[in-house]
Protein backbone atom coordinates (compact mmCIF):
# COMPACT_ATOMS: atom_id res chain seq x y z
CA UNK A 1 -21.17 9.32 -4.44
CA UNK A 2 -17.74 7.75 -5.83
CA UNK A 3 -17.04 8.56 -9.49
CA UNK A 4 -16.20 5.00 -10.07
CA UNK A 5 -14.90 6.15 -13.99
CA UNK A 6 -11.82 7.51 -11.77
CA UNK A 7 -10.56 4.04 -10.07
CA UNK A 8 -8.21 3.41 -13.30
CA UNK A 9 -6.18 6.65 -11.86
CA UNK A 10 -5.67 4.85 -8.34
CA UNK A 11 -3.81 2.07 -6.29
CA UNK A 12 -3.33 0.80 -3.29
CA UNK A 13 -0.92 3.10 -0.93
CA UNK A 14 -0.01 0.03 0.44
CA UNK A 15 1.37 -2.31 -2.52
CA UNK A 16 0.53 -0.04 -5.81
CA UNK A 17 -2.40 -3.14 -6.71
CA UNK A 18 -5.55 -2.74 -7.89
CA UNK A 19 -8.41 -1.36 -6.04
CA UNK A 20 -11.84 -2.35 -6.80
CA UNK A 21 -14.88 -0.25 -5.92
CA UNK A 22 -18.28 -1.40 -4.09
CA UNK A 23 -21.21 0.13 -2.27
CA UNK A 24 -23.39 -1.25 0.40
CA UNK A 25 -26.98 -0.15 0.75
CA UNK A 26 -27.96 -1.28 3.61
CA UNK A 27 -24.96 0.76 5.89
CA UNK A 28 -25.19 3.54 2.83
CA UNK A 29 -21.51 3.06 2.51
CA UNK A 30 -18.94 2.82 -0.20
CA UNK A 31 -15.35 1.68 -0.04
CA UNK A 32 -12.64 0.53 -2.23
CA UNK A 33 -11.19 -2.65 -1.97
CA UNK A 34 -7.36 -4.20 -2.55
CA UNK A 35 -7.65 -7.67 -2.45
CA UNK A 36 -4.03 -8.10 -2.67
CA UNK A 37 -3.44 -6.69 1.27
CA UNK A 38 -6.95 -7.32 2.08
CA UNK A 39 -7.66 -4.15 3.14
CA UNK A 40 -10.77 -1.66 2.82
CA UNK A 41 -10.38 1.98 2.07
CA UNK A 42 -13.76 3.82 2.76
CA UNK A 43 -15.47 6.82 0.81
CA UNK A 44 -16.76 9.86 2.47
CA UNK A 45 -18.59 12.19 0.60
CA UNK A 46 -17.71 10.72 -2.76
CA UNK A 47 -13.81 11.15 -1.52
CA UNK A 48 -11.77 7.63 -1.12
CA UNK A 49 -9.65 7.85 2.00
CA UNK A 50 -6.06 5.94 0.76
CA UNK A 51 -4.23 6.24 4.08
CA UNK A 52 -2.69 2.84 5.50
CA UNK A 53 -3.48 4.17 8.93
CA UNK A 54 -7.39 4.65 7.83
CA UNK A 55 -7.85 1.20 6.11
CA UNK A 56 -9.75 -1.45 7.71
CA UNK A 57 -8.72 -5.09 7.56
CA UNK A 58 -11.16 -6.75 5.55
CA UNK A 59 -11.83 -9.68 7.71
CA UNK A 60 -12.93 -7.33 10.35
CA UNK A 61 -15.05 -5.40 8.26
CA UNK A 62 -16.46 -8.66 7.49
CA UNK A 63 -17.05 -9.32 11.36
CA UNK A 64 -18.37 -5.69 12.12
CA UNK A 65 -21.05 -5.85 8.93
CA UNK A 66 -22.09 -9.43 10.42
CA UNK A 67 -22.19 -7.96 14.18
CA UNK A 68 -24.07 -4.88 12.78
CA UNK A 69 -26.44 -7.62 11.15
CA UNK A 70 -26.90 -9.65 14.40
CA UNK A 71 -27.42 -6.81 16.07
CA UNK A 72 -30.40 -5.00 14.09
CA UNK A 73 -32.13 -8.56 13.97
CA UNK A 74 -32.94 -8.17 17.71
């Protein structure tokens, strides 16, 4: 799990904004957000992973989780 109390410590790689911390229960997953590039930076084992090349655009995140969704409904 993500020590949220350390997201004041760190920024986008990208464009140095703000990143802003969520969790989803139902895919047990937790990822920081910059809403600035639109871009999601997943957690793994409590550990943020801040690499451009390892950041997913948001919008597909947003089409995988609905996918995922559509997917489990069946």
């Amino acid at each position: 799990m993500f020590d949220s109390s350390k997201l004041e410590y760190l920024a986008c790689p990208k464009c140095r904004g703000k990143l802003e911390y969520h969790e989803d229960p139902e895919r047990s997953t937790e990822y920081l957000l910059c809403r600035h590039c639109q871009l999601i930076y997943n957690i793994h084992s409590g550990i943020p992973h801040l690499s451009i090349d390892a950041a997913q655009d948001m919008q597909q995140f947003i089409n995988n989780s609905e996918a995922e969704n559509n997917t489990s409904g069946d």
